[in-house]
Protein backbone atom coordinates (compact mmCIF):
# COMPACT_ATOMS: atom_id res chain seq x y z
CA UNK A 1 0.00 0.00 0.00
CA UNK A 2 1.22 3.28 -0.62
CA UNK A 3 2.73 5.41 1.78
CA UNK A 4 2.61 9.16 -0.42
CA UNK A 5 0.07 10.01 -2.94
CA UNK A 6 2.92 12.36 -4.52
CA UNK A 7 6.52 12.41 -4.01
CA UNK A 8 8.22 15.17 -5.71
CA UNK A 9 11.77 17.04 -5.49
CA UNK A 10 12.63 20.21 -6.29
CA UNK A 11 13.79 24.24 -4.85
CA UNK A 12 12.90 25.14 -1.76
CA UNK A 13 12.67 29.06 -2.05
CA UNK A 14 10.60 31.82 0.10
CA UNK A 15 8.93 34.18 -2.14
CA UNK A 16 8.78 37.35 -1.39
CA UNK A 17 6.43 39.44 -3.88
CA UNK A 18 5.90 43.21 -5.29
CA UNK A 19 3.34 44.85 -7.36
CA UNK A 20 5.67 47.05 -9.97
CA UNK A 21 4.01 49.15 -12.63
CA UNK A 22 5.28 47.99 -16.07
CA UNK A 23 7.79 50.76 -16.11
CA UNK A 24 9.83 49.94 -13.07
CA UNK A 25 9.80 46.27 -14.79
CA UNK A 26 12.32 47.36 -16.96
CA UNK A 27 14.21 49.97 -15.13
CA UNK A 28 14.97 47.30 -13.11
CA UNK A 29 16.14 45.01 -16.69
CA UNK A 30 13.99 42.15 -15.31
CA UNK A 31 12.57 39.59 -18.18
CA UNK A 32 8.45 39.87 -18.18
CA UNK A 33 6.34 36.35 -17.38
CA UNK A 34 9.96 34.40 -17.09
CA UNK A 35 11.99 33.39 -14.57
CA UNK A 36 15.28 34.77 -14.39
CA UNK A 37 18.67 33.36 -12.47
CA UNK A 38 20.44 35.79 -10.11
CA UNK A 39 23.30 35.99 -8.30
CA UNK A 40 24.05 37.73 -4.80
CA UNK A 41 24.96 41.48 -5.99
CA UNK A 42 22.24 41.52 -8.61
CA UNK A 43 19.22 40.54 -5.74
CA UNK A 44 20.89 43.76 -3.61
CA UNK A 45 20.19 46.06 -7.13
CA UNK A 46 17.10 44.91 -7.79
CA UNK A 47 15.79 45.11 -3.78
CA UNK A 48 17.42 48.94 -4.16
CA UNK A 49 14.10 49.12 -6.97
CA UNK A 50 11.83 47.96 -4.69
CA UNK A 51 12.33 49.62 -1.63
CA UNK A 52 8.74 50.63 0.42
CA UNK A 53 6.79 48.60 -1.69
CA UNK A 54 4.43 46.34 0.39
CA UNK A 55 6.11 43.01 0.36
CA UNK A 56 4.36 39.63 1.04
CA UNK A 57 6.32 36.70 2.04
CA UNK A 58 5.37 33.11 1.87
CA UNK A 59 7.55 29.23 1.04
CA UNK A 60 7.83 28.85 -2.52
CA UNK A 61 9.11 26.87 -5.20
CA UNK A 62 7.12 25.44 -7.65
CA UNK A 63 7.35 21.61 -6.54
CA UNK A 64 6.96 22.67 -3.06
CA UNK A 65 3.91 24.49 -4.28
CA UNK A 66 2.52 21.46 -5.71
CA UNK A 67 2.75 19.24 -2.85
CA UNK A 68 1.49 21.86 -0.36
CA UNK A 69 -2.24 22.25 -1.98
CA UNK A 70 -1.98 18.26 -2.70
CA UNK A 71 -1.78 17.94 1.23
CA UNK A 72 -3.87 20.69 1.72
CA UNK A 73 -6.38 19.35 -0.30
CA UNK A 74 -5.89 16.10 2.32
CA UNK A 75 -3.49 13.99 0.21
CA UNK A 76 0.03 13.06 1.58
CA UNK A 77 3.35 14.15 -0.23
CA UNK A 78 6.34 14.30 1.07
CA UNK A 79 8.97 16.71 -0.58
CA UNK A 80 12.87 16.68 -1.24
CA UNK A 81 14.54 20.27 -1.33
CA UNK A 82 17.35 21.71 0.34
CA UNK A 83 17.29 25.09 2.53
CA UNK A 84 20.38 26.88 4.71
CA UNK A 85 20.87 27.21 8.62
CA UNK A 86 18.91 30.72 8.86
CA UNK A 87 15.38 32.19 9.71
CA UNK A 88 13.95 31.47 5.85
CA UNK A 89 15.16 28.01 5.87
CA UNK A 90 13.59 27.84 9.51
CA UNK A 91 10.32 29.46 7.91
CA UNK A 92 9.97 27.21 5.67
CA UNK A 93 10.64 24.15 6.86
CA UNK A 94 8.08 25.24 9.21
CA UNK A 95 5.73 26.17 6.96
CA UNK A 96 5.78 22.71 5.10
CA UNK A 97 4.98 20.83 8.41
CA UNK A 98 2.39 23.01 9.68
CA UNK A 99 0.43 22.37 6.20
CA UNK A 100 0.96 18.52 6.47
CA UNK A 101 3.79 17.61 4.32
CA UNK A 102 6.50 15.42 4.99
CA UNK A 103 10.39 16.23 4.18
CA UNK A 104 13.61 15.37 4.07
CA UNK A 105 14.85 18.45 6.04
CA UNK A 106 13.65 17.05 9.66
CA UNK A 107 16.03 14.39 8.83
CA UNK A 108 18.92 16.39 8.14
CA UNK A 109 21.63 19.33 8.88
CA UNK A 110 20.54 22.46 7.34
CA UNK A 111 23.84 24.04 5.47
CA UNK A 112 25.73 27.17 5.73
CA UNK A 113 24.85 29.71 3.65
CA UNK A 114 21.26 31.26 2.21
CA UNK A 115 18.17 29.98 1.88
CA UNK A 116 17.19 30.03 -1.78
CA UNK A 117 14.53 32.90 -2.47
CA UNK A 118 12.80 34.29 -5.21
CA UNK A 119 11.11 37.80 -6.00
CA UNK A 120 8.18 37.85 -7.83
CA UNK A 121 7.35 40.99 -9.35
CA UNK A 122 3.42 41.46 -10.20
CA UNK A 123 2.51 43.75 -13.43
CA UNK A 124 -0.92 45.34 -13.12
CA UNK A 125 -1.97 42.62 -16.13
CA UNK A 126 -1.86 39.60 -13.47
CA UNK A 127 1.90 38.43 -15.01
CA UNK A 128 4.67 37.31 -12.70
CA UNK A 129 8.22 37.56 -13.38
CA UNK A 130 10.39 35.89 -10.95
CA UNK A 131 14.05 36.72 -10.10
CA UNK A 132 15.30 33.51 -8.25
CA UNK A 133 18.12 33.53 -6.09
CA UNK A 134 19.13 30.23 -5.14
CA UNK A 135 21.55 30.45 -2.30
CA UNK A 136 21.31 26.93 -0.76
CA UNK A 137 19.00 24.91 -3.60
CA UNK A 138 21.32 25.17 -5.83
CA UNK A 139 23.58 22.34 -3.50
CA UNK A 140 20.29 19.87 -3.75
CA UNK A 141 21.65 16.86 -4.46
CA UNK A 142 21.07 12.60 -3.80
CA UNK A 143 21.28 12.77 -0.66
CA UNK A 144 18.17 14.62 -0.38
CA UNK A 145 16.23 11.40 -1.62
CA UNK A 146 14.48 9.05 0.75
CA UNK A 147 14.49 6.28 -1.31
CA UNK A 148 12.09 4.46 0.76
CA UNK A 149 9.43 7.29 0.95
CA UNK A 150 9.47 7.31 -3.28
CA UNK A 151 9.13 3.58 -3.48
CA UNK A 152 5.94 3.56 -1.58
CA UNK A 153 4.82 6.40 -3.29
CA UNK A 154 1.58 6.96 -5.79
CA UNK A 155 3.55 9.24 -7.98
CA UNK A 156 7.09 10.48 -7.96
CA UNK A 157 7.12 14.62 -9.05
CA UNK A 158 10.18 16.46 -10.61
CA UNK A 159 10.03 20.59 -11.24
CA UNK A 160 11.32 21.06 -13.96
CA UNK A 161 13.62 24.31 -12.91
CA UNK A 162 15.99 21.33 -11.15
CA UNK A 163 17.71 21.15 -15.11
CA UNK A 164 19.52 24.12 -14.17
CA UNK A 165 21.39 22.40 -11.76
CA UNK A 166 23.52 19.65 -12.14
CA UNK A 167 22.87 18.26 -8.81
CA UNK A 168 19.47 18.80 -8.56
CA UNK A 169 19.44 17.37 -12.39
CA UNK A 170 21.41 14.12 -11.35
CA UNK A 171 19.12 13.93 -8.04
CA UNK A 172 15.62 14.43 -9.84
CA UNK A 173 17.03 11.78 -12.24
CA UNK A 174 18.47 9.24 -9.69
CA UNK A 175 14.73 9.58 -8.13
CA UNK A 176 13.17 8.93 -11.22
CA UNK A 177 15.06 5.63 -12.03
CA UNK A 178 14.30 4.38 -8.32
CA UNK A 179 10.41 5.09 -9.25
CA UNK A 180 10.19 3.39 -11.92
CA UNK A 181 12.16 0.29 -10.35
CA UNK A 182 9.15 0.02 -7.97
CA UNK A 183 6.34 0.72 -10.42
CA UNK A 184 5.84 3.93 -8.96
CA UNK A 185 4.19 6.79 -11.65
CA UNK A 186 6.65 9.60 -13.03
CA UNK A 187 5.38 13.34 -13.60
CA UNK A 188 7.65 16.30 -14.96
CA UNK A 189 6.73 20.11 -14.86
CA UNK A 190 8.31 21.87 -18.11
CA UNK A 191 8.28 24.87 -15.24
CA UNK A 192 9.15 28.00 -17.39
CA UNK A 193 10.14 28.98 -21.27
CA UNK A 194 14.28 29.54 -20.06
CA UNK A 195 14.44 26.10 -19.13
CA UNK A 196 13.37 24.74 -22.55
CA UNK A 197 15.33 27.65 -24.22
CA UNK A 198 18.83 27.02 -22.31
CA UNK A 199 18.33 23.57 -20.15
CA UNK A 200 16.41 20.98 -22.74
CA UNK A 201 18.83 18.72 -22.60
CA UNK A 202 18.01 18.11 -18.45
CA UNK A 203 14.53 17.99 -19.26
CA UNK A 204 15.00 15.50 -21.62
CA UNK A 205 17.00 13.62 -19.31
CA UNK A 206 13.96 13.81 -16.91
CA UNK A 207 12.09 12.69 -18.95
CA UNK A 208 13.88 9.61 -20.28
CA UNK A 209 12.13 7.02 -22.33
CA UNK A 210 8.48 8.24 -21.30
CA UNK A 211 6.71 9.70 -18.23
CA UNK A 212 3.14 9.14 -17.04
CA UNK A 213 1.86 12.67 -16.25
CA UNK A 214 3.26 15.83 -18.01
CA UNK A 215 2.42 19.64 -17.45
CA UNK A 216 3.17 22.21 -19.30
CA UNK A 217 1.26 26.14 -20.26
CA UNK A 218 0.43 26.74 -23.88
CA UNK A 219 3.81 28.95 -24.08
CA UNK A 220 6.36 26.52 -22.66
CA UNK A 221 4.24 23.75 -25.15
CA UNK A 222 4.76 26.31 -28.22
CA UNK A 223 8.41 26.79 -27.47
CA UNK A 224 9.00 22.80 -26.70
CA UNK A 225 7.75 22.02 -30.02
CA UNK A 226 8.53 25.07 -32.36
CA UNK A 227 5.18 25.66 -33.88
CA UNK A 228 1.99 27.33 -32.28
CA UNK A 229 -0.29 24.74 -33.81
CA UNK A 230 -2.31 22.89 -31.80
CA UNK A 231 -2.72 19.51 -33.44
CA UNK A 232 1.49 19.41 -33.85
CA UNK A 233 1.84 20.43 -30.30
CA UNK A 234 -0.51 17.81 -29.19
CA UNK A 235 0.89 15.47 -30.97
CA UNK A 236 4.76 15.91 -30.11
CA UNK A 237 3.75 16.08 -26.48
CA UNK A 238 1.69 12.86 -26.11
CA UNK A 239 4.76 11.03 -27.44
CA UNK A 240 6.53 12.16 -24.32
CA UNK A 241 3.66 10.92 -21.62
CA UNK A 242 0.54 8.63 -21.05
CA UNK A 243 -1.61 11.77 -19.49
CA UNK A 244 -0.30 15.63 -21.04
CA UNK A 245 -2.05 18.43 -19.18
CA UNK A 246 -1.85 21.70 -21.40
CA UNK A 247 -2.98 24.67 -19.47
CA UNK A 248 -3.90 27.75 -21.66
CA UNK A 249 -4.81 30.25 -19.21
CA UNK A 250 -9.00 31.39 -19.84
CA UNK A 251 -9.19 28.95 -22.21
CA UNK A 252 -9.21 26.43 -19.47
CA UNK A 253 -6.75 23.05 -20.31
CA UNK A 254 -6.39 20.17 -22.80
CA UNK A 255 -5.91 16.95 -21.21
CA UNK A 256 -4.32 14.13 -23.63
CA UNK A 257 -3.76 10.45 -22.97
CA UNK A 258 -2.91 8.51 -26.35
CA UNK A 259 -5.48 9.95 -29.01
CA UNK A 260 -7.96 11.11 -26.64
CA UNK A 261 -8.37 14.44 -26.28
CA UNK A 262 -10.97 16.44 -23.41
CA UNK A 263 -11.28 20.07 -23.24
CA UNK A 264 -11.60 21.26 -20.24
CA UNK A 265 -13.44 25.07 -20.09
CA UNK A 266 -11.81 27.44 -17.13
CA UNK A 267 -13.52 29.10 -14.29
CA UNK A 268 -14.32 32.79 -15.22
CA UNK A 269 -11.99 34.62 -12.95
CA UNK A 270 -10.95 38.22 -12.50
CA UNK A 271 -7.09 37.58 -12.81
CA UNK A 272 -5.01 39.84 -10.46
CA UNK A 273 -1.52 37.50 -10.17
CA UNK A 274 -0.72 34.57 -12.18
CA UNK A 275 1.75 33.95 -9.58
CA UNK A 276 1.64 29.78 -8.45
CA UNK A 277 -1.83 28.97 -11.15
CA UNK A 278 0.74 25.91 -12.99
CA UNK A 279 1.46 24.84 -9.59
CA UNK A 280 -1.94 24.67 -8.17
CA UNK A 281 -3.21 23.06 -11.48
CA UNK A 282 -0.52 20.47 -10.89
CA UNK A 283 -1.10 19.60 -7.30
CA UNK A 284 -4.62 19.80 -7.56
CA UNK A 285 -4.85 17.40 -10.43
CA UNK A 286 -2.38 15.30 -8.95
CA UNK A 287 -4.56 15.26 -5.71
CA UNK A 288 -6.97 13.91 -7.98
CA UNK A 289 -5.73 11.12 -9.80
CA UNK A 290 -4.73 9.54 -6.28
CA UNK A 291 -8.32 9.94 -5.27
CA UNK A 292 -10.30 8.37 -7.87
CA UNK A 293 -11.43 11.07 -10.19
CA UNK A 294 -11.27 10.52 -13.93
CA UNK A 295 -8.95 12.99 -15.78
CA UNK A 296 -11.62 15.27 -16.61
CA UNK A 297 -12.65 15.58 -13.22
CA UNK A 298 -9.63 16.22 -11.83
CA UNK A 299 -8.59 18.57 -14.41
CA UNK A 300 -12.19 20.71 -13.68
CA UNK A 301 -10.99 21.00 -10.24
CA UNK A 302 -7.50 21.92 -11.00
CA UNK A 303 -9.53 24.32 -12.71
CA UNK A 304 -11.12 25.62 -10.05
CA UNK A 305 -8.27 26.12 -7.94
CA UNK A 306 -5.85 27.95 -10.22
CA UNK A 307 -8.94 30.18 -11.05
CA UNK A 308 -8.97 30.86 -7.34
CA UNK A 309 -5.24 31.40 -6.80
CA UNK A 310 -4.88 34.12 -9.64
CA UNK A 311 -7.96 35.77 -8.02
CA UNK A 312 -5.95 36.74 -4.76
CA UNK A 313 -2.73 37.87 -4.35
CA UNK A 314 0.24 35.33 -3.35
CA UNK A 315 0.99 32.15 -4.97
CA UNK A 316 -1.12 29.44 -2.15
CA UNK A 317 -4.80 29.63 -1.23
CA UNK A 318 -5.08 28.37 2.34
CA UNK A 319 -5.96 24.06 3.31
CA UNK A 320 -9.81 25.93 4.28
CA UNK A 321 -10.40 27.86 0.73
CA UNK A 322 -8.96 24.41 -1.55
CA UNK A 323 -11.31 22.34 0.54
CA UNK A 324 -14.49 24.17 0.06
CA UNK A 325 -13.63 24.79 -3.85
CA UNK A 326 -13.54 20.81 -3.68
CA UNK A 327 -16.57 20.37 -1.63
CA UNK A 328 -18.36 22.70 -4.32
CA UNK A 329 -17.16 20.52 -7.01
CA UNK A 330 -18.10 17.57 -5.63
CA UNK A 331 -21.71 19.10 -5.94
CA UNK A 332 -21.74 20.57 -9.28
């Protein structure tokens, strides 16, 4: 009997987000709806730009928000990631237990150094672009996993972002083989348009000779394949997994499994931050493939939940707002 309904690794990072007007967006140089890699003196520039703006802080990462509304939601995941010795890495190790989740980081020494953080800059359209430190994530390695934990697992998780690291790359990898040595279901997040652009190759590599679940936006699917037509994209990305969720923002998602193709419609929503919606989509669907909904199902309630998410600002909805957007579904 499994142990986990989802297993998944990836960066542990603390958001901290802004609302910027377009034009401080590019004083400050930062790429629009991507996520961009920074280093130490370019986080102290850009926090010079956002000085007395109200700041909300909350854990992060886009794995770790996947597991987070999956145990929310009442599920049980259990999440590999890496944080430093300091108050953020406190914080969020914290924050993971208080919302149910199990981890690797009661069961070992935090490092030296920074926890990993990322600031996500909101546009008055509802886009997020992320600057992403990644102080101690970027040392995840093997001996995050807990081999044990993945083998009696539903489904074992990777975030895509990991194929910007070499050790997080090997790590996510490593996991996956051990998954599939005890029948255990693979899933991959494509994550964000930079890592197709300058880290394929380590997606690829996650995503070996096939993968049972894989998410992906409409963008990161256009840039994957090279072509914005729907019927190619389809078609290159069902080679790749048994179940492909596409997620196209209003239009609601396209969920794929071998020539079967269901339309899902969106919620009508209000969008005020896009910040966390692939993440929610992910965990919620996830949440409901390990609980006996059909893919359609659980698609209209990851549906529901990423509508609520971009509604609000911050990238989580809280374990009382995901459970009464499931006990309406359960209704309708």
């Amino acid at each position: 009997m499994s142990h986990h309904h989802l297993y998944a690794i990836g960066n542990a990072l603390v958001d901290t987000e802004y609302e910027v007007s377009d034009a401080l967006l590019h004083t400050m140089g930062v790429s629009k709806r991507h996520m961009t890699l920074i280093d130490t003196p370019q986080r102290a520039e850009l926090l010079t730009h956002v000085q007395g703006l109200l700041a909300r802080r909350t854990g992060g990462g886009s794995a770790g928000n996947t597991v987070l509304a999956l145990a929310q939601l009442g599920g049980k995941a259990f999440y590999s990631c890496r944080v430093a010795d300091d108050e953020l890495g406190a914080f969020y190790t914290q924050d993971l237990l208080a919302n149910g989740v199990s981890t690797n980081l009661t069961h070992t020494q935090a490092s030296e150094g920074q926890t990993g953080s990322c600031m996500v800059l909101v546009t008055p359209d509802a886009e997020r672009s992320m600057c992403t430190f990644l102080g101690a994530t970027s040392q995840l390695d093997a001996s995050a996993l807990h081999p044990q934990d993945i083998a009696k697992s539903q489904i074992y998780y990777m975030e895509g972002y990991l194929a910007a690291s070499p050790t997080g790359l090997e790590a996510a990898v490593q996991g996956r083989q051990i998954a599939i040595q005890h029948k255990v279901a693979t899933a991959l997040t494509l994550s964000d348009v930079s890592m197709i652009n300058f880290c394929r190759e380590g997606l690829e590599a996650m995503i070996g000779d096939g993968l049972d679940y894989l998410f992906a936006n409409e963008e990161e699917a256009q840039t994957w394949c090279g072509s914005t037509d729907l019927d190619t994209i389809i078609g290159q990305l069902s080679a790749l997994a048994k179940t492909v969720c596409l997620t196209r923002g209003p239009q609601g998602c396209i969920v794929v499994q071998g020539s079967q193709r269901t339309e899902v419609p969106a919620v009508p929503t209000q969008a005020v931050d896009t910040n966390g919606a692939g993440d929610m989509f992910a965990g919620t669907f996830l949440y409901g493939m390990t609980h006996g909904h059909t893919p359609a199902q659980a698609a209209a309630l990851a549906n529901r939940t990423a509508a609520a998410v971009v509604s609000q600002h911050g990238n989580r909805l809280t374990a009382a707002q995901l459970q009464g957007i499931a006990a309406e579904a359960a209704k309708a």
